[in-house]
C-alpha atoms as a PDB file:
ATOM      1  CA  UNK A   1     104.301  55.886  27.462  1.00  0.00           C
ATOM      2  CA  UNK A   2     100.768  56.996  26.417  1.00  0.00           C
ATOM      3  CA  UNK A   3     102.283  60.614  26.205  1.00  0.00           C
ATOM      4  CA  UNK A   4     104.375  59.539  23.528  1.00  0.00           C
ATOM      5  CA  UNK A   5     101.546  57.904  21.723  1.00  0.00           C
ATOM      6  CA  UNK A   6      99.557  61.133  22.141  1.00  0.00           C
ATOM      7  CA  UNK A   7     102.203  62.630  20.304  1.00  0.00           C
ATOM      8  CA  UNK A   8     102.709  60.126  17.429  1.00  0.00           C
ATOM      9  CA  UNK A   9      99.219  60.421  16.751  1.00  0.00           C
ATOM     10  CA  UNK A  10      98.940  64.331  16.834  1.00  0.00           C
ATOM     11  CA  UNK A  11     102.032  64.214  14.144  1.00  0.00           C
ATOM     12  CA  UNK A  12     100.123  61.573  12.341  1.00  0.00           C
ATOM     13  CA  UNK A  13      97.275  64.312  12.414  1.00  0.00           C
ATOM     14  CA  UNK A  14      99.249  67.008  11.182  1.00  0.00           C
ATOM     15  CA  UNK A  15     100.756  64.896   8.297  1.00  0.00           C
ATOM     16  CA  UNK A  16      97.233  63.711   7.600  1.00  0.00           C
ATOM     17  CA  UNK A  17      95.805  67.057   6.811  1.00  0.00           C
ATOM     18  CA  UNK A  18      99.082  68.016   5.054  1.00  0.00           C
ATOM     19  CA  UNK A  19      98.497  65.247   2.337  1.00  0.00           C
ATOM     20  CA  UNK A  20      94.818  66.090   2.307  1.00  0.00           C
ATOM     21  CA  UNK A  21      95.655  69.628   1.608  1.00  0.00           C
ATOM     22  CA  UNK A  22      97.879  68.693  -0.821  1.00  0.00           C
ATOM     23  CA  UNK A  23      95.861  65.809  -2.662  1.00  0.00           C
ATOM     24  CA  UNK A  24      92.753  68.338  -3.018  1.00  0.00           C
ATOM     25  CA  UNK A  25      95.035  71.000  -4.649  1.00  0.00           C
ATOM     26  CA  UNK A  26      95.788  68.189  -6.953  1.00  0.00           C
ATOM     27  CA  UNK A  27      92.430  67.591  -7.601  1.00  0.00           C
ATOM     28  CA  UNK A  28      91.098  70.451  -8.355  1.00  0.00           C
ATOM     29  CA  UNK A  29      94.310  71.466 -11.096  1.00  0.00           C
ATOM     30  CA  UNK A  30      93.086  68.719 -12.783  1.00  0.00           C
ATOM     31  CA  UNK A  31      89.844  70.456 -12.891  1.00  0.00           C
ATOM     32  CA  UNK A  32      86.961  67.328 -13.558  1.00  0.00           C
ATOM     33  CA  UNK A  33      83.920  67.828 -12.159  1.00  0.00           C
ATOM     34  CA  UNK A  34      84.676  64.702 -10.352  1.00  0.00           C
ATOM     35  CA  UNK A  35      88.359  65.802  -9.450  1.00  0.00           C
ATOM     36  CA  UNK A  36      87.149  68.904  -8.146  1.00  0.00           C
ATOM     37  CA  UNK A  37      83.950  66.975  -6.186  1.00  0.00           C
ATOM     38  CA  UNK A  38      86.744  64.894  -4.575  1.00  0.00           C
ATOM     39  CA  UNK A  39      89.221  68.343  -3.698  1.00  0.00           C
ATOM     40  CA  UNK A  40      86.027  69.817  -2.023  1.00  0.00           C
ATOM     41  CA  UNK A  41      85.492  66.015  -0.148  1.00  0.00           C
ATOM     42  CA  UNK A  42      89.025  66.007   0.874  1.00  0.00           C
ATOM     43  CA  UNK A  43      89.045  70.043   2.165  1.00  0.00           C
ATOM     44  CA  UNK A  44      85.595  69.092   4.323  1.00  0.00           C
ATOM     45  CA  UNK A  45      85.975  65.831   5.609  1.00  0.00           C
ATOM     46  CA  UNK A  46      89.813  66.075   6.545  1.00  0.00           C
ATOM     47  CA  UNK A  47      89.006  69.227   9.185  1.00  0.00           C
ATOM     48  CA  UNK A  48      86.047  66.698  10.473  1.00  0.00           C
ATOM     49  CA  UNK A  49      88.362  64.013  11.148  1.00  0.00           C
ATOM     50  CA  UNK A  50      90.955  66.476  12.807  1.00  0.00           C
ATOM     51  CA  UNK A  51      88.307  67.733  15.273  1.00  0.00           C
ATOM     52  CA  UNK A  52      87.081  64.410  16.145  1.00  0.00           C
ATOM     53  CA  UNK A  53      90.793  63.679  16.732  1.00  0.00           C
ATOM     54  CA  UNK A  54      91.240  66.434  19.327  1.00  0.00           C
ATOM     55  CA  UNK A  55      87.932  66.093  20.647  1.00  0.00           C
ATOM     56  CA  UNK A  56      89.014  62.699  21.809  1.00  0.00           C
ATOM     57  CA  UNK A  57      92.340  63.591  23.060  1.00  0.00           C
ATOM     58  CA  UNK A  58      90.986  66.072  25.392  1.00  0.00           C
ATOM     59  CA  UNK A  59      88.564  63.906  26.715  1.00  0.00           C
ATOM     60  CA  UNK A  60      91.821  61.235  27.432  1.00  0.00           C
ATOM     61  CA  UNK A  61      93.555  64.214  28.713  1.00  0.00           C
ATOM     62  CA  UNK A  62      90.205  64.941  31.334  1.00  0.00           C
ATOM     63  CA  UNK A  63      89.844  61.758  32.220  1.00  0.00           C
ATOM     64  CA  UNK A  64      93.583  60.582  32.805  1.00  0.00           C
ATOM     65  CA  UNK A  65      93.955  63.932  34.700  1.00  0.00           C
ATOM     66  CA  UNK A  66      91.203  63.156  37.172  1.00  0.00           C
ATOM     67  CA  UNK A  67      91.798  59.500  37.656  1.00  0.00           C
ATOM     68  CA  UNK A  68      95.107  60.717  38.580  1.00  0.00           C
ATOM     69  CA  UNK A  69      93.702  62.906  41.174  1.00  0.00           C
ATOM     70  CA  UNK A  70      91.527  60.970  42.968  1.00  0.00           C
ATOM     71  CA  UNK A  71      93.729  57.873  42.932  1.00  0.00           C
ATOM     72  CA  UNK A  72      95.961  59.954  44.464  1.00  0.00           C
ATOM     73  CA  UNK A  73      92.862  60.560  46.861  1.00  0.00           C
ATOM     74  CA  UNK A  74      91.984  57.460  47.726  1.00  0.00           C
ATOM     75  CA  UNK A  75      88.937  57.578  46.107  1.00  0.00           C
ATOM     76  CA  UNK A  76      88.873  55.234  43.885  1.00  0.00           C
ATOM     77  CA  UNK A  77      85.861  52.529  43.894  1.00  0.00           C
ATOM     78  CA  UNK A  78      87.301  48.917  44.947  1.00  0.00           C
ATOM     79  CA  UNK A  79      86.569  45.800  42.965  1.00  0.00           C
ATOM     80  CA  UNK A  80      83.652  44.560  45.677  1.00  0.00           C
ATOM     81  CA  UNK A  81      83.434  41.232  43.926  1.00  0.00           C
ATOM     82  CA  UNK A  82      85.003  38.681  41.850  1.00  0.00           C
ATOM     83  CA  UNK A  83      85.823  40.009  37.973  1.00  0.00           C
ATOM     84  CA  UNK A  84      85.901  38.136  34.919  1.00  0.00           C
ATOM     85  CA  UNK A  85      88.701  36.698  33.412  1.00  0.00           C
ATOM     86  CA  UNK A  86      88.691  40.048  31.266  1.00  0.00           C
ATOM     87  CA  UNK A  87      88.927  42.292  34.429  1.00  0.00           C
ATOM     88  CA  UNK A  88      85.063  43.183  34.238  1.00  0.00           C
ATOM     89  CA  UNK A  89      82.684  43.347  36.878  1.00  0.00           C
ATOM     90  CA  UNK A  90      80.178  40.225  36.841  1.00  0.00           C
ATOM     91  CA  UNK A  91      76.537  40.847  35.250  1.00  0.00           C
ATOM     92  CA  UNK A  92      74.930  40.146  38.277  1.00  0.00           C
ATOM     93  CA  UNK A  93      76.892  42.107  40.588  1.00  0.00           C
ATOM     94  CA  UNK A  94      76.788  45.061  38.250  1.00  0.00           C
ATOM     95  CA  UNK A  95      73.339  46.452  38.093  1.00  0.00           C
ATOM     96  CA  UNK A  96      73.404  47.186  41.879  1.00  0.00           C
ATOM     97  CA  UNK A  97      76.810  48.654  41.861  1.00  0.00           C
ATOM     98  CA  UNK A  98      76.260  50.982  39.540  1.00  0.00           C
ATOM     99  CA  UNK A  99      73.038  51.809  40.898  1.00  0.00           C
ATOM    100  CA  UNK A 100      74.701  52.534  43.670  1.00  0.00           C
ATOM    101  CA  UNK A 101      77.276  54.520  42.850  1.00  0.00           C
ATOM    102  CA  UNK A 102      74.216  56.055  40.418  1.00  0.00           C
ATOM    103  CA  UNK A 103      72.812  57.159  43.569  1.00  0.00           C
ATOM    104  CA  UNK A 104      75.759  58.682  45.298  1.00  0.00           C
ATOM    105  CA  UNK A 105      76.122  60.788  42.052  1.00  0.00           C
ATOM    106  CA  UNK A 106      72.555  61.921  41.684  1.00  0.00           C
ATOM    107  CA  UNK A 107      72.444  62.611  45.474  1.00  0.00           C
ATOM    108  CA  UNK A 108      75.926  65.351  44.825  1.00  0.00           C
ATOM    109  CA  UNK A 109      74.966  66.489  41.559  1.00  0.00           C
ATOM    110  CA  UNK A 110      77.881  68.831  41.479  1.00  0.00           C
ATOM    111  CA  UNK A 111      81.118  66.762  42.902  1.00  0.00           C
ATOM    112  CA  UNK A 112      82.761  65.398  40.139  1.00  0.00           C
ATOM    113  CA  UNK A 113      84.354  62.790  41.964  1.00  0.00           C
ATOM    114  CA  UNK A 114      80.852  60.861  42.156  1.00  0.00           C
ATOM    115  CA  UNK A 115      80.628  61.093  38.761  1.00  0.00           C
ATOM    116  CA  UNK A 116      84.003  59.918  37.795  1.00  0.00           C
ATOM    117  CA  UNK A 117      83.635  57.186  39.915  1.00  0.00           C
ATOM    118  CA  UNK A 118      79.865  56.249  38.635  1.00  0.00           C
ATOM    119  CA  UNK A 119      82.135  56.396  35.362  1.00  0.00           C
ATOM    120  CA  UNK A 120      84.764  53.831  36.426  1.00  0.00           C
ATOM    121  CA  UNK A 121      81.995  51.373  37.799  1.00  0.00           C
ATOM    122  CA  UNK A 122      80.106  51.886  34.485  1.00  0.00           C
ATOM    123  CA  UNK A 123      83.032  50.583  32.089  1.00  0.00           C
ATOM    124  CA  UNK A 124      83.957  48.341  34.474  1.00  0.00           C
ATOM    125  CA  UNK A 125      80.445  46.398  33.950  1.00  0.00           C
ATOM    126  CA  UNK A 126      80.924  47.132  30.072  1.00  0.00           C
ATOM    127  CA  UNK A 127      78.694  50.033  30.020  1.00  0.00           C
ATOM    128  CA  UNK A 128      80.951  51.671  27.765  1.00  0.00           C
ATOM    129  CA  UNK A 129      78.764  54.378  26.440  1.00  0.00           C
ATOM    130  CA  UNK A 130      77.601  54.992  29.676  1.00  0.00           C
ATOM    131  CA  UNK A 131      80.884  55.388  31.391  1.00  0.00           C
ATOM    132  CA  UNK A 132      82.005  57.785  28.752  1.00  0.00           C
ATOM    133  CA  UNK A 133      78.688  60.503  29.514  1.00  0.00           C
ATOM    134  CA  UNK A 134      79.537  60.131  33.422  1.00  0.00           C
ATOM    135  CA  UNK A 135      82.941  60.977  32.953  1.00  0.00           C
ATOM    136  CA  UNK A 136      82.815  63.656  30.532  1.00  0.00           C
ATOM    137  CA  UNK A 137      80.408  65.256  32.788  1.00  0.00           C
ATOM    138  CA  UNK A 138      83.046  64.632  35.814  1.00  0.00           C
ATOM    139  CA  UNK A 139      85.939  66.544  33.392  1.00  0.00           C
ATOM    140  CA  UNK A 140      82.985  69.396  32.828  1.00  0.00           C
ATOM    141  CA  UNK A 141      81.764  69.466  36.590  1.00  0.00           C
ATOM    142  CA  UNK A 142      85.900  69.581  37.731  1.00  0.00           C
ATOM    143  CA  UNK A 143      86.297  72.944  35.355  1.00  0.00           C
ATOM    144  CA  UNK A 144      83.580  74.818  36.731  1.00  0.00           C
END
């Protein structure tokens, strides 16, 4: 199912750029300095906003590929004690779970496994930001 909204939004993408091709060729026949300031806008910012787009769908690519291979593992981490209603881990049981699992990655700086899992633990406490560096890191460790 998340395949096919991969897809949708890739299309979306491609349609996206289309119209802001199209809208800055508009602009600039009308040929204001403001219509053509707008054209240049449009032929800079769309490209940004298409590489941000794929940036993010490899990283969903990396990550779903891994979690799929160590689940497949066993390797997991386990929920060690009692969630929130939302499915997080508990603020006090979080800071030394992810400390430890902090550990186990520092201690095999080169297994991306650790580091995935450090990852999982990480959003798991709400450490969003966090979670994302470990686990990019994990998709660049698994490549090399």
């Amino acid at each position: 199912m998340s395949r096919i909204g991969v897809a949708l939004m890739a299309g979306a993408l491609l349609v996206y750029l289309a119209v802001c091709v199209w809208l800055a060729v508009m602009f600039f026949a009308v040929g204001t300095t403001v219509s053509i300031g707008m054209g240049i806008a449009l032929i800079v910012l769309a490209p940004i906003g298409g590489w941000a787009l794929v940036r993010e769908m490899q990283f969903g690519f990396g990550a779903d590929r891994l979690g799929r291979e160590l689940d497949a593992e066993g390797g997991m981490p386990e929920a060690e004690s009692e969630l929130t209603p939302s499915g997080r881990i508990a603020r006090a049981d979080a800071g030394p779970l992810i400390a430890r699992y902090a550990d186990a990655a520092a201690s095999a700086p080169g297994d991306w496994r650790a580091r995935y899992r450090l990852g999982v633990v990480q959003d798991a406490a709400g450490r969003r930001k966090d979670a994302r560096a470990s686990i990019r890191e994990a998709i660049r460790l698994s490549r090399g």
